[in-house]
C-alpha atoms as a PDB file:
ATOM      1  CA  UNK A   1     221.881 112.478 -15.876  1.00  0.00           C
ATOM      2  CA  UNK A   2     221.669 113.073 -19.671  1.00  0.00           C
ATOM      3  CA  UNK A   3     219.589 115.879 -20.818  1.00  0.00           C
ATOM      4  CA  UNK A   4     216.752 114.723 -23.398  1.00  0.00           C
ATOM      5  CA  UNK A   5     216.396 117.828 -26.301  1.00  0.00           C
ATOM      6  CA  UNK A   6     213.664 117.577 -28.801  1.00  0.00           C
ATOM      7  CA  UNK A   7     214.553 118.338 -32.316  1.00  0.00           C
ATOM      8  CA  UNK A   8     210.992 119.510 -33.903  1.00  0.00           C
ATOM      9  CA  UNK A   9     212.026 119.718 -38.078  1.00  0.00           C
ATOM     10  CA  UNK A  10     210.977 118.688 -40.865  1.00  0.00           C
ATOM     11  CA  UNK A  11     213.538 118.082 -42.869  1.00  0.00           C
ATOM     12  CA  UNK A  12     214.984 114.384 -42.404  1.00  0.00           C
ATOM     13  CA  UNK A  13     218.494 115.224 -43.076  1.00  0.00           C
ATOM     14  CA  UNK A  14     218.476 118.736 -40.695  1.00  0.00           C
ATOM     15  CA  UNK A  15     216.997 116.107 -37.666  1.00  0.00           C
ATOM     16  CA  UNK A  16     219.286 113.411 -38.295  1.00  0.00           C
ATOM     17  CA  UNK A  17     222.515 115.323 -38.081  1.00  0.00           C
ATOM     18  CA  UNK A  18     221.291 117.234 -35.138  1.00  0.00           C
ATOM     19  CA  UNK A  19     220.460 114.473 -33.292  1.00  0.00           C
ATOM     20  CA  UNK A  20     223.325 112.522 -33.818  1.00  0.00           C
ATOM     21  CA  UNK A  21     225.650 115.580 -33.288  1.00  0.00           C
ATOM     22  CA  UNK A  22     223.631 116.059 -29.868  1.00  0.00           C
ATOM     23  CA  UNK A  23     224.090 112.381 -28.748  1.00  0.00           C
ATOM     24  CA  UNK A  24     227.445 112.056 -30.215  1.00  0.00           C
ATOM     25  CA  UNK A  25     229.104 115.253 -28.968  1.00  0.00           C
ATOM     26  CA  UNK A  26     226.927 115.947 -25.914  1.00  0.00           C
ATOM     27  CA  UNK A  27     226.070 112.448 -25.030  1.00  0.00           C
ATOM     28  CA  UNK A  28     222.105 113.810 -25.102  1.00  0.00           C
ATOM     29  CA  UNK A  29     219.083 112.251 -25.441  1.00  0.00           C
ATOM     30  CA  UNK A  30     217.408 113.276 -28.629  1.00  0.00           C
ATOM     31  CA  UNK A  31     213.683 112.514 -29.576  1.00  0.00           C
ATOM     32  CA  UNK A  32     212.393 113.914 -32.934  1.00  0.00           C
ATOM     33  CA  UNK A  33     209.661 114.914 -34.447  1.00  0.00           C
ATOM     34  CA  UNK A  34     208.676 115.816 -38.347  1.00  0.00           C
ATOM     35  CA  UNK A  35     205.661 118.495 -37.831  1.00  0.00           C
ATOM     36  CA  UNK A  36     204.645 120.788 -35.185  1.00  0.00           C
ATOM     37  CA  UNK A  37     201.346 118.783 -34.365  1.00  0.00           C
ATOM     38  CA  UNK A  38     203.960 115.863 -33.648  1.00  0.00           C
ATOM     39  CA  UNK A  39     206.311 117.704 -32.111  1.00  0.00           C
ATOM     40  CA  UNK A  40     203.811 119.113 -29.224  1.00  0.00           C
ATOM     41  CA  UNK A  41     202.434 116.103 -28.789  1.00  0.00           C
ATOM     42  CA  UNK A  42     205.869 114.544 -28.218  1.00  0.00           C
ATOM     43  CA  UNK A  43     206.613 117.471 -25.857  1.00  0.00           C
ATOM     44  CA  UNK A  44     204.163 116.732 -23.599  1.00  0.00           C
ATOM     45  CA  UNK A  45     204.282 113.120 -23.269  1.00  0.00           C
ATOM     46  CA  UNK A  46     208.464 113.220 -23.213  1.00  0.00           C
ATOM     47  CA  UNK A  47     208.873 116.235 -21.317  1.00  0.00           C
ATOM     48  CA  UNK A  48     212.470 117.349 -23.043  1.00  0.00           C
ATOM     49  CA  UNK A  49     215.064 119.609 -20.609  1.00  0.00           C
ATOM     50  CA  UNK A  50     214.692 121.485 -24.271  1.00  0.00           C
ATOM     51  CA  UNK A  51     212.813 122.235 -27.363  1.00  0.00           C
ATOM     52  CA  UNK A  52     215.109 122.773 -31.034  1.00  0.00           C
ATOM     53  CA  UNK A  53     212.356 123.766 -33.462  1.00  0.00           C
ATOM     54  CA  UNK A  54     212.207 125.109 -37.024  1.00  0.00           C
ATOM     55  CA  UNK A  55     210.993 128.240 -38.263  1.00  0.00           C
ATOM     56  CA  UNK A  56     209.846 126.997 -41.652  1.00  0.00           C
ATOM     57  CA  UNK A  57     207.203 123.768 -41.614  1.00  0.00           C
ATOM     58  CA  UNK A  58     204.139 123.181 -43.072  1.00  0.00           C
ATOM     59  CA  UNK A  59     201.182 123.048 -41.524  1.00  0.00           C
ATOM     60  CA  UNK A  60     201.702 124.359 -38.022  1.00  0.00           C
ATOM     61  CA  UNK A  61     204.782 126.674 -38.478  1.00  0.00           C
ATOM     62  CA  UNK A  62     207.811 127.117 -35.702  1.00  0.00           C
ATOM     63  CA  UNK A  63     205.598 129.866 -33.921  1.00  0.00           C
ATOM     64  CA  UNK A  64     202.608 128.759 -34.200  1.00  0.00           C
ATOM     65  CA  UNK A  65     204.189 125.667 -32.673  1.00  0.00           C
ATOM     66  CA  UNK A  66     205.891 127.547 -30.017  1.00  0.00           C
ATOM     67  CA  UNK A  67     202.630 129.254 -29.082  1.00  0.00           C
ATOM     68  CA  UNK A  68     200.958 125.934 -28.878  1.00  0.00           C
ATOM     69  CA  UNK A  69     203.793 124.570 -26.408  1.00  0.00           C
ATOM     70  CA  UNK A  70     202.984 127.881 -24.289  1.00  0.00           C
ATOM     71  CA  UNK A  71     199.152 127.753 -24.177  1.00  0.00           C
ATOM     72  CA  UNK A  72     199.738 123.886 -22.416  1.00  0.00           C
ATOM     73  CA  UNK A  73     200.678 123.648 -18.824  1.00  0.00           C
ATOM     74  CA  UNK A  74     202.950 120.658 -19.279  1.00  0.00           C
ATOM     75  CA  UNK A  75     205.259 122.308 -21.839  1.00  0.00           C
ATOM     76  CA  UNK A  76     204.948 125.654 -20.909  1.00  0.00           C
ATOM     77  CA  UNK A  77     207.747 125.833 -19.015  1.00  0.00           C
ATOM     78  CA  UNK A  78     210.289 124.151 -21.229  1.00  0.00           C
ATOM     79  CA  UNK A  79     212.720 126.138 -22.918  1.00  0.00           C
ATOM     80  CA  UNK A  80     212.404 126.646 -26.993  1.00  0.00           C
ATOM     81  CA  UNK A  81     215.270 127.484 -29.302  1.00  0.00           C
ATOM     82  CA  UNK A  82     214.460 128.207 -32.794  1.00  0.00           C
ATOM     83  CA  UNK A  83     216.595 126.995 -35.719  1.00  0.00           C
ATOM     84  CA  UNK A  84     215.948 129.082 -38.843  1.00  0.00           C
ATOM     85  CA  UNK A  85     217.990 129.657 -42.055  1.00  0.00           C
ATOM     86  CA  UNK A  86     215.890 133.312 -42.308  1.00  0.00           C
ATOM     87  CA  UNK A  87     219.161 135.837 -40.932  1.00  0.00           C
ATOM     88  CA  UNK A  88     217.658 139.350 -41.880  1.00  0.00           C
ATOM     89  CA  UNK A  89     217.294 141.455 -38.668  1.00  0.00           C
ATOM     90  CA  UNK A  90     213.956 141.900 -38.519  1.00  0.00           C
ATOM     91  CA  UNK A  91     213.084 138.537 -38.976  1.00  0.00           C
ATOM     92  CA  UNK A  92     215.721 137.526 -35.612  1.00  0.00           C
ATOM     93  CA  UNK A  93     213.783 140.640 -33.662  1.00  0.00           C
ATOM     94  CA  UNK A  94     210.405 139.132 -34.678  1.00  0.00           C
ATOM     95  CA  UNK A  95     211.637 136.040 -33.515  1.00  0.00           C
ATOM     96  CA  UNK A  96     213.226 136.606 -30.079  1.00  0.00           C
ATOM     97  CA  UNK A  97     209.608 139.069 -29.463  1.00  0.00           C
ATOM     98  CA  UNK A  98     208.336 135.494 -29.186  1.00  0.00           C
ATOM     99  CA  UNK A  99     209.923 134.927 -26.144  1.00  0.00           C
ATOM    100  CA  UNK A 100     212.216 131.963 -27.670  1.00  0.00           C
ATOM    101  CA  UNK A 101     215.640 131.251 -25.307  1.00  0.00           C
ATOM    102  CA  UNK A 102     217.541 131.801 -28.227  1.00  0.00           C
ATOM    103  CA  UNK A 103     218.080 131.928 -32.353  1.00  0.00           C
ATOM    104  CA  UNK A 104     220.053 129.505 -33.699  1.00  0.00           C
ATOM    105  CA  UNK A 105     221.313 129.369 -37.780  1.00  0.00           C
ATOM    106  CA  UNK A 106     221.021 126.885 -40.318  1.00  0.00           C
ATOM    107  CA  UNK A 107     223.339 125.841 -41.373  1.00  0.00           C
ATOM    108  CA  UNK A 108     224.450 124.998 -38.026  1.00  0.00           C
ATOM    109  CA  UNK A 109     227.970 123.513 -37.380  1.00  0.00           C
ATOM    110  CA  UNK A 110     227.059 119.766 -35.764  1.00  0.00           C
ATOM    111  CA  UNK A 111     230.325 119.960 -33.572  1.00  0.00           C
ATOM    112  CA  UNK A 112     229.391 123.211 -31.718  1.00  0.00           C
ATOM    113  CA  UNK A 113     225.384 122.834 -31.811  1.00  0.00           C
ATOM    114  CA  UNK A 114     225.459 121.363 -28.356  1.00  0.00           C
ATOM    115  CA  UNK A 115     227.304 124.082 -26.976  1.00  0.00           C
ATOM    116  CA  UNK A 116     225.832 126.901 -28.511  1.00  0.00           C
ATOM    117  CA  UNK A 117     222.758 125.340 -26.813  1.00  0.00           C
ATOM    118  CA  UNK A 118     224.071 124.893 -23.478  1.00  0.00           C
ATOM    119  CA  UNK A 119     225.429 128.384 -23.345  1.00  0.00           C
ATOM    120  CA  UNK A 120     222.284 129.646 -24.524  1.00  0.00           C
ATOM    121  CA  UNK A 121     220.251 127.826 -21.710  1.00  0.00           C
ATOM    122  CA  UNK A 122     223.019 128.419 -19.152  1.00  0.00           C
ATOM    123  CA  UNK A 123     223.640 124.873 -19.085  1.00  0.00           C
ATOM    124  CA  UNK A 124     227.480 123.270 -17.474  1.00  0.00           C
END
């Protein structure tokens, strides 16, 4: 069975090229989302194996998001990777505090993405 990863971003082009590098490489099941509001709303209707989900959005930001996926029993439980261009060190220790599976890096390379989040959720 496919896994189904939701890519919360919202930038077209950074969703588009994950997605398709997910389903293409990975042969996932990608559903998207273009805001945080969106993308928890999404998470608890499609209940994703995963959660990819920007740092930097308007509105409802990646941990605000992430915080909002924790407070509700039906996503609570699934696992959230971030994807954020911001590399300082405090920023990725401020970040995995959250309690985030992993940090990921924009730019991210589209033919390892899938990997780098299987490994990172312990995936086969």
């Amino acid at each position: 069975m496919a896994r189904k990863i939701l890519i919360i971003d919202d930038e077209d082009d950074i969703r588009e090229v994950a997605a398709l590098s997910l389903e293409s490489v990975a042969g996932w099941e990608v559903i998207v989302a273009d805001s945080g509001a969106q993308g928890v709303a999404r998470a608890a209707e499609q209940k994703p194996d995963a959660i990819l989900l920007d740092v930097m959005m308007p509105g409802m930001d990646g941990p605000a998001t992430f915080r909002e996926l924790r407070r509700n029993p039906a996503t609570a439980r699934i696992p959230v990777l971030l994807l954020t261009a911001k590399v300082q060190g405090s920023d990725q220790r401020r970040f995995a505090d959250l309690g985030v599976e992993a940090v990921l890096f924009k730019p991210f390379d589209p033919l390892t993405l899938s990997k780098q989040i299987a490994s990172a959720l312990g995936w086969k």
